[in-house]
N, C-alpha and C. Protein backbone atom coordinates (compact mmCIF):
# COMPACT_ATOMS: atom_id res chain seq x y z
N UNK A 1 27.90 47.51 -32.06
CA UNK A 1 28.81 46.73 -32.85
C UNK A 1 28.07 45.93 -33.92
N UNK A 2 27.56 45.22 -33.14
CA UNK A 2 25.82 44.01 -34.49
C UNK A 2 25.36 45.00 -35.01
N UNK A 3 24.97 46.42 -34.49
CA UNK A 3 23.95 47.10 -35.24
C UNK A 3 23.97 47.46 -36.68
N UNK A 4 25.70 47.68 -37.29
CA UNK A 4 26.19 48.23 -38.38
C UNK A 4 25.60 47.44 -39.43
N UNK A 5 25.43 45.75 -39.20
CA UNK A 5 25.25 44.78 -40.19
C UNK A 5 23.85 44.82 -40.40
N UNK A 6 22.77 45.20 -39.47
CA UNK A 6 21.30 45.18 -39.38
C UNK A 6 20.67 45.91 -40.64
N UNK A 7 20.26 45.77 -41.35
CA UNK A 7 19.31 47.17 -42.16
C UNK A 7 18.50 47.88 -41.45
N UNK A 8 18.12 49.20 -42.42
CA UNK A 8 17.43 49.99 -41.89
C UNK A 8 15.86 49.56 -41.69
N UNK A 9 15.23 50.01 -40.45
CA UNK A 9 14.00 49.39 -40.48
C UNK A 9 13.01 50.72 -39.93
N UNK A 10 11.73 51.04 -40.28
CA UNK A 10 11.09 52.13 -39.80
C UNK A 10 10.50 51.73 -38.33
N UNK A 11 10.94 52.55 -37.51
CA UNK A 11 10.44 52.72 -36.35
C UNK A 11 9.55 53.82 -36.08
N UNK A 12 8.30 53.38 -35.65
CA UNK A 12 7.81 54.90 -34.82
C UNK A 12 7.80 55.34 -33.67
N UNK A 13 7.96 56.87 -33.62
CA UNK A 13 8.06 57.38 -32.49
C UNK A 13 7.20 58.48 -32.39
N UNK A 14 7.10 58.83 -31.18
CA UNK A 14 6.55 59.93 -30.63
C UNK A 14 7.57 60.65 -29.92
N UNK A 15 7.72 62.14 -30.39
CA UNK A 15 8.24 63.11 -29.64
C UNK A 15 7.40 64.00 -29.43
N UNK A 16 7.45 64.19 -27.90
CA UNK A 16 6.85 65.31 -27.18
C UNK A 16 7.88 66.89 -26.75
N UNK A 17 7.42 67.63 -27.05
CA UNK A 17 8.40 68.78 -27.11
C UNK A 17 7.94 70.06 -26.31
N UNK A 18 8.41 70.98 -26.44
CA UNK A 18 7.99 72.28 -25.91
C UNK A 18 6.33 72.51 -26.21
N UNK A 19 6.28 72.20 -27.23
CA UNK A 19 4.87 73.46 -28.16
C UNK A 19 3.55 71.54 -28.57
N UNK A 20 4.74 71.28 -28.94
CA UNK A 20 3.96 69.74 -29.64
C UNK A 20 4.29 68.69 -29.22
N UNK A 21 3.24 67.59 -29.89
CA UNK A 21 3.11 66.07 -30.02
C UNK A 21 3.89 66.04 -31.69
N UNK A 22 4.63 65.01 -32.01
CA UNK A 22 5.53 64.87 -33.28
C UNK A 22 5.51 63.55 -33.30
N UNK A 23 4.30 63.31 -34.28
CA UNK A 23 4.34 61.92 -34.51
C UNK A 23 4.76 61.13 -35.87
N UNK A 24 5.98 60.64 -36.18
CA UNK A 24 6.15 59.97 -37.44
C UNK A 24 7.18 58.63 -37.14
N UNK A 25 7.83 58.24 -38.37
CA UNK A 25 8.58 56.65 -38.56
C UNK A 25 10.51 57.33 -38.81
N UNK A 26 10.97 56.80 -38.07
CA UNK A 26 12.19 56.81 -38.40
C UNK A 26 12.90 55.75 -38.81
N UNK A 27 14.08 56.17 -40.01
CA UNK A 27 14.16 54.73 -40.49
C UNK A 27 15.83 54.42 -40.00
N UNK A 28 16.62 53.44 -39.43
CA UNK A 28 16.95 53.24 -38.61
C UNK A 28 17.50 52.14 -38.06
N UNK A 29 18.99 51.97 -37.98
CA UNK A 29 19.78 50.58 -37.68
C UNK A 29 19.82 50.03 -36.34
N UNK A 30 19.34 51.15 -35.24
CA UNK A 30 19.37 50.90 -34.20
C UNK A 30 18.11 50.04 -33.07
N UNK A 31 18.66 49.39 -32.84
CA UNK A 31 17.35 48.75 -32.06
C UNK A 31 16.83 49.22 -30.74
N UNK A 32 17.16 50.20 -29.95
CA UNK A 32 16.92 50.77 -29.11
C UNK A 32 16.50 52.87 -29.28
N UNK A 33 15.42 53.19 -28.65
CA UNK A 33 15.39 54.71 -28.94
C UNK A 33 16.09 55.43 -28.41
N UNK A 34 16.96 55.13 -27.19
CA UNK A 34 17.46 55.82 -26.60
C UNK A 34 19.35 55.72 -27.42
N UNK A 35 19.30 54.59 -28.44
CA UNK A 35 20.98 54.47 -29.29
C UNK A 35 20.16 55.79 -30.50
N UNK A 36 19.02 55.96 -31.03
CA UNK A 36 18.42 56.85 -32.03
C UNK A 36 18.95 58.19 -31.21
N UNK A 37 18.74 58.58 -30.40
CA UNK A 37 18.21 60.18 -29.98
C UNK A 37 19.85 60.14 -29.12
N UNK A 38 20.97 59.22 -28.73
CA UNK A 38 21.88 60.12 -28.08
C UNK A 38 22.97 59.66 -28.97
N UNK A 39 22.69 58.73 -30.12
CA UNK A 39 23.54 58.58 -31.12
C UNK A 39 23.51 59.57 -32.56
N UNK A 40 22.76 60.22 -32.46
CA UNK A 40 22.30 61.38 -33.27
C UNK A 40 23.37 62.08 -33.91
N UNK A 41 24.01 61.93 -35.26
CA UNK A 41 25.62 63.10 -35.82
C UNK A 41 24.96 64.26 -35.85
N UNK A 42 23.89 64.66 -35.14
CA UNK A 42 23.10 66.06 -35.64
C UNK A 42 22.46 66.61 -34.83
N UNK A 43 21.97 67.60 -34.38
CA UNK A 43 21.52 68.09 -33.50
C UNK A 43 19.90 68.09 -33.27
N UNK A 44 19.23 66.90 -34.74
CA UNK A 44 17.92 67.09 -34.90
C UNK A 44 16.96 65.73 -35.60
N UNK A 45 16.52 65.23 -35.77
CA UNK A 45 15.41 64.19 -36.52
C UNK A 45 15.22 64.84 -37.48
N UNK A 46 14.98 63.82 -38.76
CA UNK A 46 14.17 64.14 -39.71
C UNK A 46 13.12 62.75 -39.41
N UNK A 47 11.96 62.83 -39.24
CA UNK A 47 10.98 62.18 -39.13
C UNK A 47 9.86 61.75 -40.44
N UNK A 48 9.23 60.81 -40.78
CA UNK A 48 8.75 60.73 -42.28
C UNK A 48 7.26 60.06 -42.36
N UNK A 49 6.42 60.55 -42.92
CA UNK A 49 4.95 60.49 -42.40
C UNK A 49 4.18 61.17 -41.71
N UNK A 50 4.27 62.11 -40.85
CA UNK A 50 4.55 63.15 -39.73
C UNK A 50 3.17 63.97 -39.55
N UNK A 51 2.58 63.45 -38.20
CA UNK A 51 1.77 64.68 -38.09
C UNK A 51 2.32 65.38 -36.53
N UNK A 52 1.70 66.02 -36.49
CA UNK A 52 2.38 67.38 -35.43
C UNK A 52 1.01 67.66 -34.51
N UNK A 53 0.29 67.67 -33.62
CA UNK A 53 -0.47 68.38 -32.52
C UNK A 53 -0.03 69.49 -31.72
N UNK A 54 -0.73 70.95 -31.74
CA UNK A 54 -0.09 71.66 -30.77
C UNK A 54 -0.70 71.18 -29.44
N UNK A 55 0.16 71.42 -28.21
CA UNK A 55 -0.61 71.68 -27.68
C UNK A 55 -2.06 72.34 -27.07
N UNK A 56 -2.64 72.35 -26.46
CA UNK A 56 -3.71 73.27 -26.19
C UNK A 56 -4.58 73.80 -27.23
N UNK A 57 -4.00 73.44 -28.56
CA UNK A 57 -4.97 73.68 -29.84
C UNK A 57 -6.02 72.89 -30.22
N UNK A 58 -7.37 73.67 -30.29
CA UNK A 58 -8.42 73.11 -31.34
C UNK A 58 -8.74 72.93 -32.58
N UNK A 59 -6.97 73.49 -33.21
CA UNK A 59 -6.75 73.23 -34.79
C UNK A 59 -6.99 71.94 -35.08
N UNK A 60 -7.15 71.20 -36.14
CA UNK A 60 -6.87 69.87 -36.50
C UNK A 60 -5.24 69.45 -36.63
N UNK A 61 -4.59 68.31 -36.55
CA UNK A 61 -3.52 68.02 -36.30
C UNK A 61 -2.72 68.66 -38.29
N UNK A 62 -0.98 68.60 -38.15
CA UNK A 62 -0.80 69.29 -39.07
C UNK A 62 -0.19 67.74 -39.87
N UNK A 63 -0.57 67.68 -40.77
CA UNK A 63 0.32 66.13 -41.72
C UNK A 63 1.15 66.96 -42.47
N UNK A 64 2.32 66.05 -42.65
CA UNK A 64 3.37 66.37 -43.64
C UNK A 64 4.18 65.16 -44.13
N UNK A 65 4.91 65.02 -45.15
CA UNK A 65 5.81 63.74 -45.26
C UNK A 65 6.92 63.73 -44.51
N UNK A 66 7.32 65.02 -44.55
CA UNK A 66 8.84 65.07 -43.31
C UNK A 66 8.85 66.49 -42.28
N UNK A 67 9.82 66.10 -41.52
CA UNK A 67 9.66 67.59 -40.24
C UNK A 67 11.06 66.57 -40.10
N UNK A 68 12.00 68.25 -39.47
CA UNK A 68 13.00 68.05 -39.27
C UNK A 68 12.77 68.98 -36.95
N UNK A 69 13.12 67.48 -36.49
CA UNK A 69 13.09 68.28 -35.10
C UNK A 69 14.37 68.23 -34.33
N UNK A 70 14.13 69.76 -33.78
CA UNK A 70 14.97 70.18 -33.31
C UNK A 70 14.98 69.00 -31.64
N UNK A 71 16.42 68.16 -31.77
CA UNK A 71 16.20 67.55 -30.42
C UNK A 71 16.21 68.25 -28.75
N UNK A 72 16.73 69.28 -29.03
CA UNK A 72 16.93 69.82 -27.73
C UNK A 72 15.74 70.38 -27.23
N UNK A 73 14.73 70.79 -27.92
CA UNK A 73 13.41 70.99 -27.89
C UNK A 73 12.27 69.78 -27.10
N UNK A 74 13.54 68.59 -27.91
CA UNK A 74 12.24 67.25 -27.22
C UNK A 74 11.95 66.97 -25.81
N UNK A 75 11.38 66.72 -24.83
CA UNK A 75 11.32 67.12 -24.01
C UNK A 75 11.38 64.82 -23.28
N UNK A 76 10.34 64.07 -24.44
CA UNK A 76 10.66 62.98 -24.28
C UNK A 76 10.42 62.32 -25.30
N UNK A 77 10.69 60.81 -25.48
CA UNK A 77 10.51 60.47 -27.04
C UNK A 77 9.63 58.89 -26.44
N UNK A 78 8.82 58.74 -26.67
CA UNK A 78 7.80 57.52 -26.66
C UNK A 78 8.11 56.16 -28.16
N UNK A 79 8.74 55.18 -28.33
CA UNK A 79 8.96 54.09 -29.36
C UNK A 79 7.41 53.67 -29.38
N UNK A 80 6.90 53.06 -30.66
CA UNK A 80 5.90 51.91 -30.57
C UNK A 80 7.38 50.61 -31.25
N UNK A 81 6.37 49.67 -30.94
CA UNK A 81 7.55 48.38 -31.55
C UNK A 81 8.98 48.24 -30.88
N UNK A 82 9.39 49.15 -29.82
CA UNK A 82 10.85 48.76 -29.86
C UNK A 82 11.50 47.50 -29.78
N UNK A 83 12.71 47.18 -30.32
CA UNK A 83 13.48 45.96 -30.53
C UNK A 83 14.24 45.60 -29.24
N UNK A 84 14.07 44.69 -28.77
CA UNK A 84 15.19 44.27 -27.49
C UNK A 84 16.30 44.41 -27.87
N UNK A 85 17.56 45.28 -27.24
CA UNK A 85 18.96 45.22 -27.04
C UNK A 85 19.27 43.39 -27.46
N UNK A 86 20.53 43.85 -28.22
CA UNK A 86 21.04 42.29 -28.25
C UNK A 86 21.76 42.42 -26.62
N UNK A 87 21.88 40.60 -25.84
CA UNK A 87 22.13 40.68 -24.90
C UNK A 87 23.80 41.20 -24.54
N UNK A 88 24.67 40.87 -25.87
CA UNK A 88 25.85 41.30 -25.66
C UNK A 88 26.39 42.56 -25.35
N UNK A 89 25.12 43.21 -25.64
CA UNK A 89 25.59 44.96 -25.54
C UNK A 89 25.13 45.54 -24.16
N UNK A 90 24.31 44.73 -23.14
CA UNK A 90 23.68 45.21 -22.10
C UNK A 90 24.88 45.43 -20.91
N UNK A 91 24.55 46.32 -20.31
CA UNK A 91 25.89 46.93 -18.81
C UNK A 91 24.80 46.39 -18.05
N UNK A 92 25.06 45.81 -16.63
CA UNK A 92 24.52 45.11 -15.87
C UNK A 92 23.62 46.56 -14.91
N UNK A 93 22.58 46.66 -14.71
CA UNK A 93 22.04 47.52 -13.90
C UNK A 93 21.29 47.58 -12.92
N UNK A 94 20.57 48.16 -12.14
CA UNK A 94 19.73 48.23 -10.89
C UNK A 94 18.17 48.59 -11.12
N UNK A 95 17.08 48.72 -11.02
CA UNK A 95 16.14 49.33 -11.67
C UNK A 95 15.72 50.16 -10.43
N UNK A 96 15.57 51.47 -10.62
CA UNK A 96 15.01 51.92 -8.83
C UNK A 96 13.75 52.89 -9.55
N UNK A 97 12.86 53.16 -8.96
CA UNK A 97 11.29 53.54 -9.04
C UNK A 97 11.72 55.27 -9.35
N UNK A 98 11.59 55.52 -9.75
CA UNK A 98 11.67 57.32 -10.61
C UNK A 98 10.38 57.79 -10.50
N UNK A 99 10.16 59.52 -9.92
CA UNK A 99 9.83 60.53 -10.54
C UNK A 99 10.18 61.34 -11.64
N UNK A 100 9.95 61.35 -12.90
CA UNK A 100 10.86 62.33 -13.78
C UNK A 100 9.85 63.42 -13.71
N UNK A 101 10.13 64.51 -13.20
CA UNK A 101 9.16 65.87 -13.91
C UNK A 101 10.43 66.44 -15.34
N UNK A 102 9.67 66.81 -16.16
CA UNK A 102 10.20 67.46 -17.32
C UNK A 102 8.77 68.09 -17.45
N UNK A 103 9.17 69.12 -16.99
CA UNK A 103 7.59 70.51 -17.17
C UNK A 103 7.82 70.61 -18.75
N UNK A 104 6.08 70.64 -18.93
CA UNK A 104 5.09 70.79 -17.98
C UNK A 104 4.61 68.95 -17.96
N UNK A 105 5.32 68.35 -18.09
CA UNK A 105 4.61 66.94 -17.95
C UNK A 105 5.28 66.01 -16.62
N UNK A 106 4.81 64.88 -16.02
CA UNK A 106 5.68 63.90 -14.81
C UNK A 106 5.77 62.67 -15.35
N UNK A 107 6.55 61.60 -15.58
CA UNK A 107 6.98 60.45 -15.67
C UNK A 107 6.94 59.77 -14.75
N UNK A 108 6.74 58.61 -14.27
CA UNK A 108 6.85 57.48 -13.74
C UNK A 108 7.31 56.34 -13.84
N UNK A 109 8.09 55.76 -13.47
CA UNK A 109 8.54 54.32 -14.30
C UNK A 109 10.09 53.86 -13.61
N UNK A 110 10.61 53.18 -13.85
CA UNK A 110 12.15 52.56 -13.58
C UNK A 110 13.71 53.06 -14.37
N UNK A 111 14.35 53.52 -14.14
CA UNK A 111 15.27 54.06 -14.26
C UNK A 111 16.28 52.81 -14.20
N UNK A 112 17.47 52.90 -14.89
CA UNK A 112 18.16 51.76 -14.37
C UNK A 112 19.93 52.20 -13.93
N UNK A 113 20.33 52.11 -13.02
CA UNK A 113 21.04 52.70 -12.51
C UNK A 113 22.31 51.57 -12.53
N UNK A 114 23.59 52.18 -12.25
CA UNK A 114 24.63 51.12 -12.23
C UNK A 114 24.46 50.36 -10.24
N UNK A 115 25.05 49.15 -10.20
CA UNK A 115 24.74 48.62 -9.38
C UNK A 115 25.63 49.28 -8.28
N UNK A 116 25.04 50.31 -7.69
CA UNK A 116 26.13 50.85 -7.03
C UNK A 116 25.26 50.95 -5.05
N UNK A 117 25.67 50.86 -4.20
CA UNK A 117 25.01 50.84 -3.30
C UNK A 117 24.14 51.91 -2.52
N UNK A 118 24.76 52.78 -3.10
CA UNK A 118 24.30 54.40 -2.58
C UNK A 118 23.38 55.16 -3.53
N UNK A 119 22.19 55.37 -3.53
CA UNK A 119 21.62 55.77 -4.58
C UNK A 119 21.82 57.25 -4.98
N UNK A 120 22.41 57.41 -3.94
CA UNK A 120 22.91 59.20 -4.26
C UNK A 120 23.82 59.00 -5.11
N UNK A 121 25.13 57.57 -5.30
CA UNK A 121 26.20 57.81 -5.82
C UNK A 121 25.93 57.26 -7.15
N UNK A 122 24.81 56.08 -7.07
CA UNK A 122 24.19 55.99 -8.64
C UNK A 122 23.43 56.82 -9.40
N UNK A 123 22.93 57.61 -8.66
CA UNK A 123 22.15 58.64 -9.42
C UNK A 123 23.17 59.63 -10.37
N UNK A 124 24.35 60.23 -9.52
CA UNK A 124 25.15 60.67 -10.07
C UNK A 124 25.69 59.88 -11.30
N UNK A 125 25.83 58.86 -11.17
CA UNK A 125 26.71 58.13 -12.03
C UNK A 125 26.16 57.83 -13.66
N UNK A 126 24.50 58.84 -13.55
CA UNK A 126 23.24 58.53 -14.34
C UNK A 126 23.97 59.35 -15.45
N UNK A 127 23.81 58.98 -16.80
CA UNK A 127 24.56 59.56 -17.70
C UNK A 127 23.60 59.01 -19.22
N UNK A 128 23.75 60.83 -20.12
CA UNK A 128 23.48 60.30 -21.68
C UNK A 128 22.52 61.33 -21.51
N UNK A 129 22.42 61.65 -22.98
CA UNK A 129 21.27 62.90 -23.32
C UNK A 129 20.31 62.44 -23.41
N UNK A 130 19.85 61.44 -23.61
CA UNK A 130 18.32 60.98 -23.07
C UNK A 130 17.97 59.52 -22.41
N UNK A 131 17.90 59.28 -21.51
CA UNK A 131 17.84 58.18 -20.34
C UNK A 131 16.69 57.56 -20.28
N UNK A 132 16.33 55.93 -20.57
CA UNK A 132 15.13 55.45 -20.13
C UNK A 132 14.91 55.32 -19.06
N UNK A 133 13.08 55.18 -19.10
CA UNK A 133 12.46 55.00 -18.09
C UNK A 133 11.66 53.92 -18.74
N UNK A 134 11.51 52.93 -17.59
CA UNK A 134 10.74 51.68 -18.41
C UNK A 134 9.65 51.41 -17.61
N UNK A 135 8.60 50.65 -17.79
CA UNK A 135 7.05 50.56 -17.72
C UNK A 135 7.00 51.57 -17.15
N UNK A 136 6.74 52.90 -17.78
CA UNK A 136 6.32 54.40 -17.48
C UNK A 136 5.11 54.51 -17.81
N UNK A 137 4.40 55.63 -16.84
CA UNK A 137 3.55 56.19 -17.14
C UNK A 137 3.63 57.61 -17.32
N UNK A 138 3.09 58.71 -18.23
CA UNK A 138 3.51 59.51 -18.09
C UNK A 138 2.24 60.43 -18.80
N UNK A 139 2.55 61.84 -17.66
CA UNK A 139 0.90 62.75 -18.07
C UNK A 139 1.08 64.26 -17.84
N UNK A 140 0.46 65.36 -18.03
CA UNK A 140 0.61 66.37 -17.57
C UNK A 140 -0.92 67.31 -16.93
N UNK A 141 -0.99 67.61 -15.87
CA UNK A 141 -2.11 67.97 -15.30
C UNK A 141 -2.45 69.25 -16.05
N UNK A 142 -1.47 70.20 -16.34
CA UNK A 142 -1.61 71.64 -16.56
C UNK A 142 -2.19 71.70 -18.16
N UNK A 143 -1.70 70.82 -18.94
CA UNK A 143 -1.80 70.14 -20.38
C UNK A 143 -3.21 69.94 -20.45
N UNK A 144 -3.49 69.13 -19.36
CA UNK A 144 -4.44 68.19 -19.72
C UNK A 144 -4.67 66.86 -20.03
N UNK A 145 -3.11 66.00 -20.37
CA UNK A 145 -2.91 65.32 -20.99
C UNK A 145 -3.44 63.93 -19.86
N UNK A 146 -3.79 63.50 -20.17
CA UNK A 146 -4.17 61.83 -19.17
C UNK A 146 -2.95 61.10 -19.25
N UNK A 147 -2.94 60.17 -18.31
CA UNK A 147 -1.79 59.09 -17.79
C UNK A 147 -1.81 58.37 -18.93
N UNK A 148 -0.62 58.00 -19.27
CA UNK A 148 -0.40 56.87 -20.50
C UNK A 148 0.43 56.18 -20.36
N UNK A 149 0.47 54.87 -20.55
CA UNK A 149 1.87 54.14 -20.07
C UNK A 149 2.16 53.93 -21.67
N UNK A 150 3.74 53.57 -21.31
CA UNK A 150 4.96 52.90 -22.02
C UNK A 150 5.33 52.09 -21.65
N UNK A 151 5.99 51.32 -22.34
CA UNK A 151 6.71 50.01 -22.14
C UNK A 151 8.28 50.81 -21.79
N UNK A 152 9.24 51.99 -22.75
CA UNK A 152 9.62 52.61 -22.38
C UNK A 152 9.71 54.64 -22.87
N UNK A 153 10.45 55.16 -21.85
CA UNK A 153 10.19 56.86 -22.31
C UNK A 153 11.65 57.06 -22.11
N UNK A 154 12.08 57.64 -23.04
CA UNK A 154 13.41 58.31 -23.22
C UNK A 154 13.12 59.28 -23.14
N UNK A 155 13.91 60.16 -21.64
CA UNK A 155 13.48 61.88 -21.28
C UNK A 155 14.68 62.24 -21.61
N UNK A 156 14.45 63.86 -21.76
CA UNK A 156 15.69 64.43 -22.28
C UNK A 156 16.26 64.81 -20.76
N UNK A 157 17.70 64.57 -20.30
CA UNK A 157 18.10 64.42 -19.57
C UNK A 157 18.35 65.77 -18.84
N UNK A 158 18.74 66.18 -19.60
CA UNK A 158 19.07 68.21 -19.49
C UNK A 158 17.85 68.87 -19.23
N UNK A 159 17.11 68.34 -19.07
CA UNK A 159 15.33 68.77 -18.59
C UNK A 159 14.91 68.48 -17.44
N UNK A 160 15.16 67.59 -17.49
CA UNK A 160 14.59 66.67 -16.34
C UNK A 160 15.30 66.90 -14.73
N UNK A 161 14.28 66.80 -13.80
CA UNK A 161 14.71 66.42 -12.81
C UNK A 161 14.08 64.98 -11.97
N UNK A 162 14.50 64.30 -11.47
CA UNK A 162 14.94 62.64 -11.37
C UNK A 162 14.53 62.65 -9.52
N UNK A 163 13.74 62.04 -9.32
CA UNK A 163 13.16 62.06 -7.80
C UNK A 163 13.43 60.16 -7.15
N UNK A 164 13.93 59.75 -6.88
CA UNK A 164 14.01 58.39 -6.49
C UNK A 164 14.70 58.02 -5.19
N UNK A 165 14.31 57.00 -4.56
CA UNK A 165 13.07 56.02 -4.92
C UNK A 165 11.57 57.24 -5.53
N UNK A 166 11.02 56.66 -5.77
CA UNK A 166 9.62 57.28 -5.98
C UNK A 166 8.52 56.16 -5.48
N UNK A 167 7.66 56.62 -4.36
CA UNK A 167 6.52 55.74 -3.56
C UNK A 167 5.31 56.72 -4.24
N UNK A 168 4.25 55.60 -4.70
CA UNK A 168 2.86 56.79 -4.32
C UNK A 168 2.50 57.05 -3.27
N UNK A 169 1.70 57.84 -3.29
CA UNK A 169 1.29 57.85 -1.88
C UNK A 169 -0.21 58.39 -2.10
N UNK A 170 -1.42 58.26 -0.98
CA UNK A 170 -2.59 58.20 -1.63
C UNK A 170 -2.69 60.02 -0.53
N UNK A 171 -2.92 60.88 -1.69
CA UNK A 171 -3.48 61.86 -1.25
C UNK A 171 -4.61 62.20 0.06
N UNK A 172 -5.17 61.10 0.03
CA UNK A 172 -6.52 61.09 1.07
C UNK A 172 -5.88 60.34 2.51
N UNK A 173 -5.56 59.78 2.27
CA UNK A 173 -4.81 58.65 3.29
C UNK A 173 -4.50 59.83 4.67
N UNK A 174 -4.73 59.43 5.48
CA UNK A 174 -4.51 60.26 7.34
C UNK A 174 -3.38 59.92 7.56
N UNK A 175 -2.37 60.65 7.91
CA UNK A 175 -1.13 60.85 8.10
C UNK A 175 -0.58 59.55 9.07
N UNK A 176 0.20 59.03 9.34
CA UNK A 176 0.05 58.28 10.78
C UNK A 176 0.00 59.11 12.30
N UNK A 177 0.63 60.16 12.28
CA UNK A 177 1.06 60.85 13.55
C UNK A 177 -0.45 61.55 13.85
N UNK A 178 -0.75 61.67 12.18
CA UNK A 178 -2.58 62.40 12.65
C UNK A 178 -3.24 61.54 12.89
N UNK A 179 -3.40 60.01 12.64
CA UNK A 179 -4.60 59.07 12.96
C UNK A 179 -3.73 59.19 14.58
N UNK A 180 -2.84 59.25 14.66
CA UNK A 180 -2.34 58.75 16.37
C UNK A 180 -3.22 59.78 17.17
N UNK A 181 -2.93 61.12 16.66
CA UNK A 181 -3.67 62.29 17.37
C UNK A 181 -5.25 62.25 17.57
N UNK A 182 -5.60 62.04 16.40
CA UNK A 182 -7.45 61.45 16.05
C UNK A 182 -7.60 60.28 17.14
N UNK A 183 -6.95 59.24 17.75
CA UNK A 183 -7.16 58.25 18.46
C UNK A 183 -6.61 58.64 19.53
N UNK A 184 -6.13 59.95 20.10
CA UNK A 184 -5.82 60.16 21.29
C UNK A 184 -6.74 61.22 21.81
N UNK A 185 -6.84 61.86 20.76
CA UNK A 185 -8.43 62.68 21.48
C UNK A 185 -10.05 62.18 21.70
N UNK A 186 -9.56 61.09 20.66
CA UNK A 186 -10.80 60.03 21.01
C UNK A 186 -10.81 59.52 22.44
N UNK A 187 -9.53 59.07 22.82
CA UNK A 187 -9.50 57.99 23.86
C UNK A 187 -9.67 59.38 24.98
N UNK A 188 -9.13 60.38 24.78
CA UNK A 188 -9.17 61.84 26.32
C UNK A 188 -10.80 62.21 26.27
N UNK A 189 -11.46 62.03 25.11
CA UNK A 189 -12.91 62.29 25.11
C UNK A 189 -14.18 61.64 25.90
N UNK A 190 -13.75 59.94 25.77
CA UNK A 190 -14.38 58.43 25.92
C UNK A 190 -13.96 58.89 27.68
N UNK A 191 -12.46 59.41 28.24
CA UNK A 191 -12.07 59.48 29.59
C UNK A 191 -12.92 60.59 30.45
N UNK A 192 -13.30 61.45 29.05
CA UNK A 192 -14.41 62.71 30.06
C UNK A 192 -13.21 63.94 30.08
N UNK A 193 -12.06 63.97 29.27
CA UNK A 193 -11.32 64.97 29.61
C UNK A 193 -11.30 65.71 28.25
């Protein structure tokens, strides 16, 4: 509603996609990335400043002044600078701990869900073509790509699949039922049996 009166201001973003990294400034009334990418009259970005990385390439990166991207392609969109929501426009929500995989990359971070008690029935209730995730981290092993955090990651929703709660858990760590077993053959050993 406020946003109409705002001017346009350049934001940058990062879109990550099928093939590439798509890095340029969008210029832009909206103060949130996720009102940019599901408020979209178009099926695509025009981005301005723009360089492009393929993946897995040892080319040098590609510069251009504009690239027009295809959104359904994007896989997630990374803001620098984003603007806080004015408070009038916020729906009251839940924050619960997320896995996002969107192959070939995984997300990490907070999801915010309606306050609903059942997380099966909030999950469902999860809606919009591209959904934040906030203090995310996000990487791809197969890529190569290293862990990077965000403040927030707008995944494309139609990609993604959504794992929550999400706990780490330490790969090395002895199971409990196996340290029980490890301390019961200890103790039948110490008995002589």
């Amino acid at each position: 509603m406020f946003e109409g009166l705002a001017s346009a201001q350049p934001l940058a973003l990062t879109l990550y996609t099928d093939a590439f990294v798509v890095r340029g400034t969008y210029s832009t009334r909206h103060r949130r990335v996720t009102d940019i990418l599901n408020g979209a009259d178009t099926q695509f970005l025009v981005l301005a400043d723009v360089t492009i990385d393929e993946f897995g390439s040892s080319v040098q990166a590609q510069r251009t002044d504009y690239a027009q991207v295809n959104l359904a392609s994007v896989l997630f969109a990374v803001a620098d600078g984003e603007l806080e929501a004015l408070p009038e426009l916020r729906t009251p929500k839940v924050a619960a701990t997320a896995l996002i995989s969107v192959p070939p990359f995984k997300i990490t971070g907070s999801i915010h869900l309606l306050p609903i008690a059942d997380l099966r029935e909030a999950l469902g209730e999860l809606t919009g073509t591209f959904v934040p995730a906030t203090d995310a981290t996000f990487w791809s092993d197969s890529l190569g790509e290293p862990h990077t955090k965000a403040s927030l990651v707008a995944f494309n929703h139609a990609r993604a699949q959504i794992l929550a709660p999400h706990r780490e858990v330490d790969p090395w760590a002895v199971p409990a039922s196996a340290e029980m077993s490890t301390q019961a053959a200890d103790t039948a050993r110490s008995n002589g049996w």
